[in-house]
Structure formats: structure tokens, C-alpha cells
Protein backbone atom coordinates (compact mmCIF):
# COMPACT_ATOMS: atom_id res chain seq x y z
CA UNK A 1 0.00 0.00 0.00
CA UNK A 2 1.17 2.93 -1.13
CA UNK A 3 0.32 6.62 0.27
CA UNK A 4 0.16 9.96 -1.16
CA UNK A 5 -0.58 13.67 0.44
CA UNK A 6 -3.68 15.49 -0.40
CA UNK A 7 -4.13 19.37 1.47
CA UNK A 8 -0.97 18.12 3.62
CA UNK A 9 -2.79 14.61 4.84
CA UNK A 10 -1.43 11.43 4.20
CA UNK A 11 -3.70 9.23 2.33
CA UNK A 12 -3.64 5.67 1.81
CA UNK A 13 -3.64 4.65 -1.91
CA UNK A 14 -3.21 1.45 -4.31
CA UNK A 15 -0.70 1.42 -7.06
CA UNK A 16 -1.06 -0.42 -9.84
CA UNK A 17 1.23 -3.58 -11.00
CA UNK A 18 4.53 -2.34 -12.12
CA UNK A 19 7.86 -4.89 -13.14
CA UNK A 20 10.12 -4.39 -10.98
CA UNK A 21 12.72 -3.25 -13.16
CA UNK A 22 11.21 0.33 -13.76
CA UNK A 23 12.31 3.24 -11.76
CA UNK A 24 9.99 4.51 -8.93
CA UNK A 25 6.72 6.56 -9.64
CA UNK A 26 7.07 10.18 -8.58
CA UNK A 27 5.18 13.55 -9.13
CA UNK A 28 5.31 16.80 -7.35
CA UNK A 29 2.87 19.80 -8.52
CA UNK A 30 -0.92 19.89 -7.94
CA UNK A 31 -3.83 17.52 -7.54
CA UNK A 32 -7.25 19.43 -8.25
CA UNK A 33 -10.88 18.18 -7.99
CA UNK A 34 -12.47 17.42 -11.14
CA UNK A 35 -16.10 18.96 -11.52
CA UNK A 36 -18.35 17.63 -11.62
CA UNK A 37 -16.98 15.23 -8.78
CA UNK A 38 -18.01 12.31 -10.27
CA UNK A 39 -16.14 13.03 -13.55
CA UNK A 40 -19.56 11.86 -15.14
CA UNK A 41 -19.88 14.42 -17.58
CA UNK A 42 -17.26 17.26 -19.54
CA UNK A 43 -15.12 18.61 -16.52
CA UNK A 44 -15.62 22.34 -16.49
CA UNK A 45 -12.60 23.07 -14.56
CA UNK A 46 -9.55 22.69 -17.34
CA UNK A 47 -8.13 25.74 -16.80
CA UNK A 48 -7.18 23.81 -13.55
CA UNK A 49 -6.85 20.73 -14.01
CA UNK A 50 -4.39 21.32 -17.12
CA UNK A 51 -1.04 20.53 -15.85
CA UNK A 52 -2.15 18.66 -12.94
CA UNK A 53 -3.50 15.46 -11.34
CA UNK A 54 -7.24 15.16 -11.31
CA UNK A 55 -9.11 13.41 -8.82
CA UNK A 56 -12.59 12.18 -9.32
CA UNK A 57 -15.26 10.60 -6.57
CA UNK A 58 -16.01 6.49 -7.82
CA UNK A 59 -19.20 5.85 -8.88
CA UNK A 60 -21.66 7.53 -12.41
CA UNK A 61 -19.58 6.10 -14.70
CA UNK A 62 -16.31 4.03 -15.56
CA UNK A 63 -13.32 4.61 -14.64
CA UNK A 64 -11.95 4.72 -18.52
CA UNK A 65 -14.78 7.61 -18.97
CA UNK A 66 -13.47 9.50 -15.74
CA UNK A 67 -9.07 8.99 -17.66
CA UNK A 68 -10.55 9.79 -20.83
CA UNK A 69 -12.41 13.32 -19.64
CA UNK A 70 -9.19 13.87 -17.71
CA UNK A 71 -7.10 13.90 -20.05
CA UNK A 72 -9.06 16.02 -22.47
CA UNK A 73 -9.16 18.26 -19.59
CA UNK A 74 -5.13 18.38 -19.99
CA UNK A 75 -4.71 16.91 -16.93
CA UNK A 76 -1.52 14.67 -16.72
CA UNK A 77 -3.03 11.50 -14.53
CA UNK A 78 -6.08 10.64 -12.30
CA UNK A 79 -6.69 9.47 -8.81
CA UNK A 80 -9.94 7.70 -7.94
């Protein structure tokens, strides 16, 4: 288990399966709510989320949808 800080409080996360042989995930800059929450619909915050880590609420669609609006949102990964 893996954990990450969001507004300065650790937060327990998963990681997904990586070989061994690759070098250790890192990122430092800005995780930013997606809105809506759910990432269920076009995010309306870009401006925002461009450049940054988006994090979306499970749940009103899949997954894939939630990466896919992400990324057209510019941001560079996203945490459900």
C-alpha cells in the first residue's frame, strides 16, 4: 500500500502492477478536484486541471470515462 498527500494529509492509496525493473513513480505539482466530482460528464474546470493530477469521486460512470475526460481536460493523470 502505497500513500500519497492530499491538502498536507497522508492518504492511503493502491498502485497499480509495475515490473520491478522500472524506476519509482514520482510527481510533485498539484492535484485538483475534477467537476463535476463524479467526472460523469465534460469537466468544467480545465483551466485547472491542465497541468495537474485530477481526482474524481467512484461511482456515475467508468473509470476509462473519468481517464478519458481527464485527459481532455489536460490533466496529466487521475486518482480515484
Amino acid at each position: 500500500m502505497a500513500s500519497l498527500r492530499v491538502g498536507g494529509e497522508r492518504v492511503a492509496c493502491a498502485l497499480g502492477d509495475r515490473p520491478s525493473d522500472q524506476p519509482a513513480l514520482s510527481y510533485s505539482g498539484a492535484v485538483v478536484a475534477a467537476e463535476p466530482p463524479l467526472a460523469d460528464a465534460e469537466l468544467t474546470n480545465a483551466a485547472a486541471l491542465a497541468g495537474s493530477v485530477a481526482l474524481a469521486q467512484r461511482g456515475g460512470c467508468s473509470d476509462a470515462e473519468k481517464a478519458e475526460r481527464a485527459a481532455a481536460a489536460g490533466a496529466v493523470a487521475l486518482l480515484v
